[in-house]
Each structure stands twice: as C-alpha cells, then as structure tokens.
Protein backbone atom coordinates (compact mmCIF):
# COMPACT_ATOMS: atom_id res chain seq x y z
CA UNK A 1 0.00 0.00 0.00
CA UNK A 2 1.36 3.30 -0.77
CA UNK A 3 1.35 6.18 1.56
CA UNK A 4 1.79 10.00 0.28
CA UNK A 5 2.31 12.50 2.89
CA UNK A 6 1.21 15.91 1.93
CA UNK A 7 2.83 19.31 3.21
CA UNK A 8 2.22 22.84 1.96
CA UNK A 9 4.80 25.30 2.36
CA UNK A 10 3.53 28.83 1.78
CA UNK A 11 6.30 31.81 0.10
CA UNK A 12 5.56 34.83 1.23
CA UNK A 13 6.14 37.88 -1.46
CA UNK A 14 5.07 40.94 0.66
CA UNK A 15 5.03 41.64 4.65
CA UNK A 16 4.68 44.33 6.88
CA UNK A 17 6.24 43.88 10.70
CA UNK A 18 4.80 45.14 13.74
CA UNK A 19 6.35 45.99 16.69
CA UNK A 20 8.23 43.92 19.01
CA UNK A 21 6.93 42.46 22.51
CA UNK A 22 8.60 40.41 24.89
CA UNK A 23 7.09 38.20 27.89
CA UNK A 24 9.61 37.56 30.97
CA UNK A 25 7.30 35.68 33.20
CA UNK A 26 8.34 37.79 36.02
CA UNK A 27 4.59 38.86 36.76
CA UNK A 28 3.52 35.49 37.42
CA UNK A 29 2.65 34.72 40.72
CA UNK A 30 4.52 32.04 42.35
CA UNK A 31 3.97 30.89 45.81
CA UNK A 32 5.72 30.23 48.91
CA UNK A 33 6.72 27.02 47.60
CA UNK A 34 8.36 28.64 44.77
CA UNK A 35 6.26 26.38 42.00
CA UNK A 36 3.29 27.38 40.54
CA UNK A 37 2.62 23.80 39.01
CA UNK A 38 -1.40 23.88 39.43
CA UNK A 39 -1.48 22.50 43.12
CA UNK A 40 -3.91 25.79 43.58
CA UNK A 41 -6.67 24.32 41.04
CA UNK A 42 -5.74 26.40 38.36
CA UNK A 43 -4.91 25.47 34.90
CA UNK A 44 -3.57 28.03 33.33
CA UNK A 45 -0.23 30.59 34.00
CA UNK A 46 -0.92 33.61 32.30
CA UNK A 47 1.19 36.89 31.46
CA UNK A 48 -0.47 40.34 30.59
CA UNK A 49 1.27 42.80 28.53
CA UNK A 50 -0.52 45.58 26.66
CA UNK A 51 -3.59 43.33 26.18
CA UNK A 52 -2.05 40.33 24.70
CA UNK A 53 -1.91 37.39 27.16
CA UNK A 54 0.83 34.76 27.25
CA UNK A 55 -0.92 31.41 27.96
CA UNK A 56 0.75 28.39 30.09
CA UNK A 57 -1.33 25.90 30.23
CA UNK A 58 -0.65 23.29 33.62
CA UNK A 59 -2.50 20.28 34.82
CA UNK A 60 -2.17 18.71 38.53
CA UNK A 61 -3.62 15.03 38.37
CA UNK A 62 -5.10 14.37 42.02
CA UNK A 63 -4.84 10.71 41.94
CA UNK A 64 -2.14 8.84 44.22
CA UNK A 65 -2.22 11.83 46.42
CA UNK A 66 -1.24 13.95 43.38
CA UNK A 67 1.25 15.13 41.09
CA UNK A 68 2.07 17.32 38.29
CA UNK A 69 0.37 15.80 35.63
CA UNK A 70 1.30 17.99 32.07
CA UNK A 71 2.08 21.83 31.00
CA UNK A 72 4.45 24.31 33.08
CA UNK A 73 5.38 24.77 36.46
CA UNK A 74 6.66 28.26 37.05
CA UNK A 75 9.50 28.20 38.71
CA UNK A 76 11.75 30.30 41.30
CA UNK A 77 13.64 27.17 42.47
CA UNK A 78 17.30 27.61 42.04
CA UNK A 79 19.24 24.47 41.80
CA UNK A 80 21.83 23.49 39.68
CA UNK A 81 24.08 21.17 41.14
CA UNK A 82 25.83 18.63 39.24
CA UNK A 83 24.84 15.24 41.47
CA UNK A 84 22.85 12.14 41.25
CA UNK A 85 19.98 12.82 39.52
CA UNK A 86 16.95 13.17 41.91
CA UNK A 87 13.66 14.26 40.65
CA UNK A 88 12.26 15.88 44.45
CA UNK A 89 15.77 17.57 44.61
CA UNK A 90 15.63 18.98 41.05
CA UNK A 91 12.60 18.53 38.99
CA UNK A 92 11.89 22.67 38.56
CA UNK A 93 15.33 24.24 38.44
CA UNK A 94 17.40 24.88 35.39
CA UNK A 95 20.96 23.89 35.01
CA UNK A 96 21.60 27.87 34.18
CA UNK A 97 20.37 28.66 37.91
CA UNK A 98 18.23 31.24 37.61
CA UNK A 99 16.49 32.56 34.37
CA UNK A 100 17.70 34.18 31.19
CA UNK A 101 19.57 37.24 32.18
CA UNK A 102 19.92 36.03 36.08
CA UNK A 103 15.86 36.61 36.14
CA UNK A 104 14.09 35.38 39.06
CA UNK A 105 11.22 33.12 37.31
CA UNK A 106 11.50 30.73 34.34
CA UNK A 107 9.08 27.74 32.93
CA UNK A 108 9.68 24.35 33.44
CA UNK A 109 7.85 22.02 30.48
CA UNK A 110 6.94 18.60 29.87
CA UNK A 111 6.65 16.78 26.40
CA UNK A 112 3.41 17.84 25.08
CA UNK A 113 3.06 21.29 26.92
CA UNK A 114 2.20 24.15 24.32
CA UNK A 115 1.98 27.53 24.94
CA UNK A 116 -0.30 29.87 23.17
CA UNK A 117 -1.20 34.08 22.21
CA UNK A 118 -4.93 35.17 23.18
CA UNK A 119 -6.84 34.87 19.78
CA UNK A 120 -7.43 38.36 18.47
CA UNK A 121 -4.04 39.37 19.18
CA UNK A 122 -3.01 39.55 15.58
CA UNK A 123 1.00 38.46 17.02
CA UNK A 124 3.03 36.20 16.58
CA UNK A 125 6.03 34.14 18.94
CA UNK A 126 9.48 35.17 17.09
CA UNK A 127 11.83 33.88 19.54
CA UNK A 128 12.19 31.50 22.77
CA UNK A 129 15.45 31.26 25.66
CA UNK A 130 15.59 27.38 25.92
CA UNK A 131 18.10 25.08 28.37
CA UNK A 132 17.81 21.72 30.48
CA UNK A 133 16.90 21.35 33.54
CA UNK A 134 18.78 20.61 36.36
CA UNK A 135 16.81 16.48 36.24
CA UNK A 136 17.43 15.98 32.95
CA UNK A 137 21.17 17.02 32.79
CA UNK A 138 22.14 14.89 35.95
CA UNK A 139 20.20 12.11 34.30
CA UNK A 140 22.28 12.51 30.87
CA UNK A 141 25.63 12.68 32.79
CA UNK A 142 24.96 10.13 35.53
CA UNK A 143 21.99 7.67 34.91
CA UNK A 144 19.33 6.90 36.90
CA UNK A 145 17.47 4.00 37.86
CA UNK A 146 15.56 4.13 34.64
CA UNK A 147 17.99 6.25 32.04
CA UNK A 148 21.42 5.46 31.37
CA UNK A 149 24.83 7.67 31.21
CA UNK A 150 24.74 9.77 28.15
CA UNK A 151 28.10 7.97 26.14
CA UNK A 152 27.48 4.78 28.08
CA UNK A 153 30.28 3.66 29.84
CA UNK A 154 32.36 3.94 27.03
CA UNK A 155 31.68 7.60 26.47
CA UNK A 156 31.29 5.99 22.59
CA UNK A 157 27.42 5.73 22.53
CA UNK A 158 25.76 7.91 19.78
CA UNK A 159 23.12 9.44 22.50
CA UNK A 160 21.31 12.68 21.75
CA UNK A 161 18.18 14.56 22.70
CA UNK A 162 16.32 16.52 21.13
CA UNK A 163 13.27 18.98 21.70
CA UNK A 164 11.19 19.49 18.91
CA UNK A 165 8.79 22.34 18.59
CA UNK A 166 6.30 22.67 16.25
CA UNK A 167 4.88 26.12 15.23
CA UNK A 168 1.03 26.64 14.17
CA UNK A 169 -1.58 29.65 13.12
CA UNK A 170 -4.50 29.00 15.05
CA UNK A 171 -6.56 30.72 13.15
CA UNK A 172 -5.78 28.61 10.10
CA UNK A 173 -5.41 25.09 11.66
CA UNK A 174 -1.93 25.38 9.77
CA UNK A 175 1.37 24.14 11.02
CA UNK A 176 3.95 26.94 9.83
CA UNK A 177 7.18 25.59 10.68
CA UNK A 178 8.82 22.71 12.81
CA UNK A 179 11.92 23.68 14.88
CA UNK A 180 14.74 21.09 16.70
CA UNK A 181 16.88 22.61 19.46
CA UNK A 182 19.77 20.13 19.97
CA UNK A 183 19.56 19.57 24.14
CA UNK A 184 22.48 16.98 24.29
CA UNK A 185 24.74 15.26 21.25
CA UNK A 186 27.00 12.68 22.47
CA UNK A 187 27.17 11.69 18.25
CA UNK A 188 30.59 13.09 17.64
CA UNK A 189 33.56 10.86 16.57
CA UNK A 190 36.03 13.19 19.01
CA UNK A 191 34.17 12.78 22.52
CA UNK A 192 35.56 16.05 23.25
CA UNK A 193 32.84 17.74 21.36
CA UNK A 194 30.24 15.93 23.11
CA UNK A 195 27.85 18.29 25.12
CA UNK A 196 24.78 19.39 27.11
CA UNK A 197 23.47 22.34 26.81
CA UNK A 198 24.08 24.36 30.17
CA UNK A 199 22.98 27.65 28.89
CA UNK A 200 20.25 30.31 27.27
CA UNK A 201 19.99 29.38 24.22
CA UNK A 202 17.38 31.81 21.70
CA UNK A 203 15.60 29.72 19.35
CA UNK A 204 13.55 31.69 16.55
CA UNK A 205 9.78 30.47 15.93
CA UNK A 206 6.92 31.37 14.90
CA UNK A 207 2.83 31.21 15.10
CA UNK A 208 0.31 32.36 17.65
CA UNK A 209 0.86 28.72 19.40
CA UNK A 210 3.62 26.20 20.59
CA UNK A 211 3.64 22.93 20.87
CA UNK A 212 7.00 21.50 22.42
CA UNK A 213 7.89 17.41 22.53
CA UNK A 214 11.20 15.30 22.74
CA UNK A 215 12.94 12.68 21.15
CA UNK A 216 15.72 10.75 22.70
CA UNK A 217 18.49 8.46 21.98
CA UNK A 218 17.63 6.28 24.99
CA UNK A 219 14.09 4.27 24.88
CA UNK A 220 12.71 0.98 26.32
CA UNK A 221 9.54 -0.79 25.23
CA UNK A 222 7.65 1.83 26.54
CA UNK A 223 8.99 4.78 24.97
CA UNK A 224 11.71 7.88 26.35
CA UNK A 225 13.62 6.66 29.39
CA UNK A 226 15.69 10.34 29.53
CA UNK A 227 13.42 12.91 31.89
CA UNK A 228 11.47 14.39 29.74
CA UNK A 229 11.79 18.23 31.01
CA UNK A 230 13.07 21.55 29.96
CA UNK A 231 13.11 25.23 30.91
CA UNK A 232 12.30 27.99 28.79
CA UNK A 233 11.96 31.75 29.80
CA UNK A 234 11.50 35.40 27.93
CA UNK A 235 9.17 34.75 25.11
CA UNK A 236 9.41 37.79 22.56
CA UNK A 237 6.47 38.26 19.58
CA UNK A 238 6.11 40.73 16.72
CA UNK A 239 2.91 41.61 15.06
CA UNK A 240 1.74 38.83 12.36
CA UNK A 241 2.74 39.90 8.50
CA UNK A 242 0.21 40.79 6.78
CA UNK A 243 0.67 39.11 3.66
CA UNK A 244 -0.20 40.78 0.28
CA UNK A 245 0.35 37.62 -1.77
CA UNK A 246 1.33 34.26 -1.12
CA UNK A 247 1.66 30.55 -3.13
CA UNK A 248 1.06 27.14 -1.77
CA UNK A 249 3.60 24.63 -2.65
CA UNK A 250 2.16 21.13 -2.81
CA UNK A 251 4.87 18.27 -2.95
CA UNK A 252 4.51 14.04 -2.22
CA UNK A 253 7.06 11.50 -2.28
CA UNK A 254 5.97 7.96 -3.03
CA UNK A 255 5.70 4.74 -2.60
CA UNK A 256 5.83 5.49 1.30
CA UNK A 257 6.71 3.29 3.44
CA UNK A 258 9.85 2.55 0.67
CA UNK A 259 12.10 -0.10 0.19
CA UNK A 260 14.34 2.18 -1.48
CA UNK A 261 13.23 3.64 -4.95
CA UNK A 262 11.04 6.62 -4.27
CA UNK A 263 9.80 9.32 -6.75
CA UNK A 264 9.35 12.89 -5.42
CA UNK A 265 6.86 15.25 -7.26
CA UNK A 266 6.22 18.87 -6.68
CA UNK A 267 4.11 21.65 -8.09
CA UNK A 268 7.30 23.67 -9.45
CA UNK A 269 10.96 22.57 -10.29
CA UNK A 270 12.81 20.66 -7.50
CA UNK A 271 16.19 22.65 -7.01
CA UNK A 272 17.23 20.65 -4.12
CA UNK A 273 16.53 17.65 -1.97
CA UNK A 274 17.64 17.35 1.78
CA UNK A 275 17.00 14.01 3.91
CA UNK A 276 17.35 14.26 7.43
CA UNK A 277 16.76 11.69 10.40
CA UNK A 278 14.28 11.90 13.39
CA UNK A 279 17.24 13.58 15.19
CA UNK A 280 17.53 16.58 12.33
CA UNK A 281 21.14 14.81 11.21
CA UNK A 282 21.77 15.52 7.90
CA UNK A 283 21.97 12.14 6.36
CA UNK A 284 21.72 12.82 2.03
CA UNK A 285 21.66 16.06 -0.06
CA UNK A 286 21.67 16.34 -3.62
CA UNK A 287 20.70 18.59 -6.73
CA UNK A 288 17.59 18.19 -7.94
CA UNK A 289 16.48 17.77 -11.84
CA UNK A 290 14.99 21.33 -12.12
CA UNK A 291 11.88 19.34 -13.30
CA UNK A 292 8.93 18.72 -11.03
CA UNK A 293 9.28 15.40 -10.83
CA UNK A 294 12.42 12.96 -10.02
CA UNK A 295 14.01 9.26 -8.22
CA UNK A 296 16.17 8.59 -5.54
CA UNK A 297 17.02 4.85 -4.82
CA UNK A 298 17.40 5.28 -1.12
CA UNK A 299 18.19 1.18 -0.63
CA UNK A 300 21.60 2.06 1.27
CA UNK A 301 19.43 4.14 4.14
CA UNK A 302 19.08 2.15 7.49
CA UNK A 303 15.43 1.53 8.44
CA UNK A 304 13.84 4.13 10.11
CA UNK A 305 12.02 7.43 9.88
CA UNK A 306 13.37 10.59 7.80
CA UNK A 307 12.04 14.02 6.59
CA UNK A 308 12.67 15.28 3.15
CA UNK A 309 12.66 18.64 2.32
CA UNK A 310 12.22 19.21 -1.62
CA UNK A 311 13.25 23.11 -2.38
CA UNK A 312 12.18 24.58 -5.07
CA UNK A 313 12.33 28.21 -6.43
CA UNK A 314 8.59 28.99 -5.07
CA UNK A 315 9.01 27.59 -1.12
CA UNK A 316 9.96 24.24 0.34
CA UNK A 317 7.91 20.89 0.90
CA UNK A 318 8.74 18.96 3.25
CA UNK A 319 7.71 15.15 3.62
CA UNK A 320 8.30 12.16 5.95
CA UNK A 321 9.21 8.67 4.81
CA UNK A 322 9.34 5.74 6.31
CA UNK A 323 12.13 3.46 5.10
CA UNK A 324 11.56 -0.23 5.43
C-alpha cells in the first residue's frame, strides 16, 4: 500500500512587521513554595502585557495523592548542582540557575506542553530562551534507575536529545514551521565535542501557538527513558505579517513506506533535496532535476524514519518517509 504525505509550504512575497513584545514571566505569581505547578486548582499561567496574554497551560492530576500531571510549572527554584539525579531535589530548576539574564522566574515544560497568544491578538512568537533542567542534565551525565549515562560507559554511545517544537496559526489550523533545538549530542567521533546544553539558548519560531515534545536516543519498550523536562523563559512576539500575496507549494514522495526507490513530485521545479533523520542529522543532499518530478534509490538508508525537504524556487515541501 502506498502512503503520500502531503505538506504545503507557503512563500511569502510581501510583509509588513509590527512591533516587538517580549514576555519575561516575572509577573507570574509564584507561591511560597516557589512552583506554581497547578497545586492551587488552576490550569492556566498567564502573562499580561498591553492586552495580549501569554498562555501556560498546567495540569495537577489528584490521583495517588497527586502530582504534576502535564504543562508548566513556574518556577523560582534555584538548583543546579551537578549530582545524582533526583527528581524531588531537582525537577523545577534549570541547570543555568536562575532565568535568562539572572531573572528570578522561568518555565519548566513537559513533552506535550504548548503555549499559546490570546486569539485576536493579531501576534506572533518570534523567539524563545531554551536550556535543560537541572533532572534531565544529571540524568544525561549520571543515569538513573531508569535512564542510562549519556556515552554509556564507554563515552562511545551515539546518544542525543532533542526537543522538537512545532509552530502553528490558530486561526488557520496550519502548522507553519517545525523547529529542533539540539539539548544533548553525544554523536561526535572526538568525545571532546560531546555536550549538554548548560545555557540560554534563543531559538527563533513562529505562530500564535507552541507545541513542544522530545525525542531521545535512549528508549525501552515503553517509549523515552531520559526525563522528559526543559526550561524555557522570555518569550518575545512581533505583530503577524500581513501578507499581500502568497503561493502554496504542494509536494509528495511515493511509494511510502519505501524499500528504497522513491519518486518525489512537486508543483514547481525541485532545485534541491535534503534528507534528514528523526534527530535533524543531515543524512543525504543532492541537486535536484529542475523538473517537477524525479528518483532517488534510497536502498543504502538504514530503516527508520526521515524528513525530506524538496526546495524549489517557489518555497519548500517537506515530507516524511518511512524506510523499510
């Protein structure tokens, strides 16, 4: 059975920017227990500025005596010493200490959070501060009872995580853009280069909403073994373009899943094609035909999940294929 995944990527000709606005979190209130992680009821952190509201969505499950089930936890919890890893010790601190800039609150998210601009504001998110969190980076150097040592014992192991955030337009149902912020790469032939990220990191995006999940190197049956938690702080927005004039670029690849020989079609001439693996690695690149239609034998890929990007003069497609 063939499978044909269909993205549009939209080229903009003509936009005007608006303004630039940045949310710091610093007016959230957090309480004596320096976590606002929903323990209160609520289920949603919110930030005010000029009539656009920042929304952080948070969810506290109260079964087995109850935890923090999904979303954010604002946090004022400064911890980041390099120990054991211990989720009650450091579950809502950041490995940077304190915020971006040596700010006083940050965000603490889980896989599947998503953060989000009241409708109506006619903005957009343009950039995000992203590091780990204090959990996840003792995890990644030292193991836990559930994760191993980033490197294994070795310090060989090709271990990464990644956080993946995908970038929508409410309004439209559309998703614009799909960012990966490198947390950890332990995939370097000279271990030297190995690292975690330890510091503030801006990562540009886009869209009214946010919807953040990672991928790891280490999995059992069940899924991600690594702590699944970040911290993020200071989101900044600009007004949304208006756009005078735009094109949708339609492109498939097929048969999908593949053996190996796939064709790629597109609406205009394929320039370039770029295959990349769950992780973002860049595994193939080549020149395309200039036509709008062409073949790859992919037969030397290992099994496994990739995203092709087919560039073309007019915008980019991009597609994922599953290699069997």
């Amino acid at each position: 059975m063939n499978i044909k995944f269909t993205l549009s990527a939209i080229a903009m000709a003509t936009s005007i920017a608006l303004s630039a606005q940045t949310f710091t979190l610093e007016s959230i209130l957090v309480p004596a227990e320096k976590v606002a992680k929903g323990l209160d009821g609520s289920t949603m952190n919110t930030e005010l500025d000029n009539g656009v509201t920042l929304n952080l969505p948070v969810k506290w499950d109260t079964s087995f005596g109850g935890y923090w089930a999904n979303g954010w936890a604002i946090s004022q919890k400064y911890d980041s010493t390099r120990e054991a890893s211990d989720a009650t010790k450091h579950q809502f601190s950041a490995i940077t200490y304190k915020g971006y800039m040596a700010s006083n609150t940050f965000a603490i998210g889980q896989r599947g959070a998503y953060a989000s601009l009241n409708n109506g504001s006619n903005r957009n998110f343009e950039t995000i501060q992203i590091t780990n969190s204090t959990y996840t980076t003792n995890s990644m150097l030292k193991g836990d009872r559930f994760a191993k040592p980033f490197g294994g014992t070795t310090g060989n192991d090709e271990d990464s995580l990644v956080l993946i955030i995908d970038c929508f337009d409410k309004t439209n149902s559309q998703l614009l853009k799909t960012v990966r912020v490198i947390l950890a790469d332990f995939r370097f032939t000279d271990n030297s280069k190995d690292f975690i990220l330890d510091t503030w990191k801006e990562v540009k995006v886009t869209g009214d909403s946010l919807v953040f999940n990672m991928i790891s190197s280490d999995n059992n049956m069940f899924g991600m073994v690594t702590p699944g938690f970040y911290a993020v702080d200071q989101f900044s927005t600009s007004g949304k373009a208006s756009v005078l004039s735009n094109r949708i670029i339609q492109s498939e690849v097929f048969p999908n899943p593949s053996k190996g020989e796939i064709t790629i079609r597109s609406q205009a001439n394929i320039n370039q094609v770029i295959i990349r693996d769950l992780n973002g690695k860049l595994i193939f690149t080549t020149t395309g035909t200039q036509e709008k239609s062409m073949t790859l034998n992919l037969a030397s890929l290992a099994n496994g999940i990739y995203f092709i990007e087919i560039a073309t003069p007019n915008g980019s497609g991009i597609q994922k294929l599953i290699k069997k």
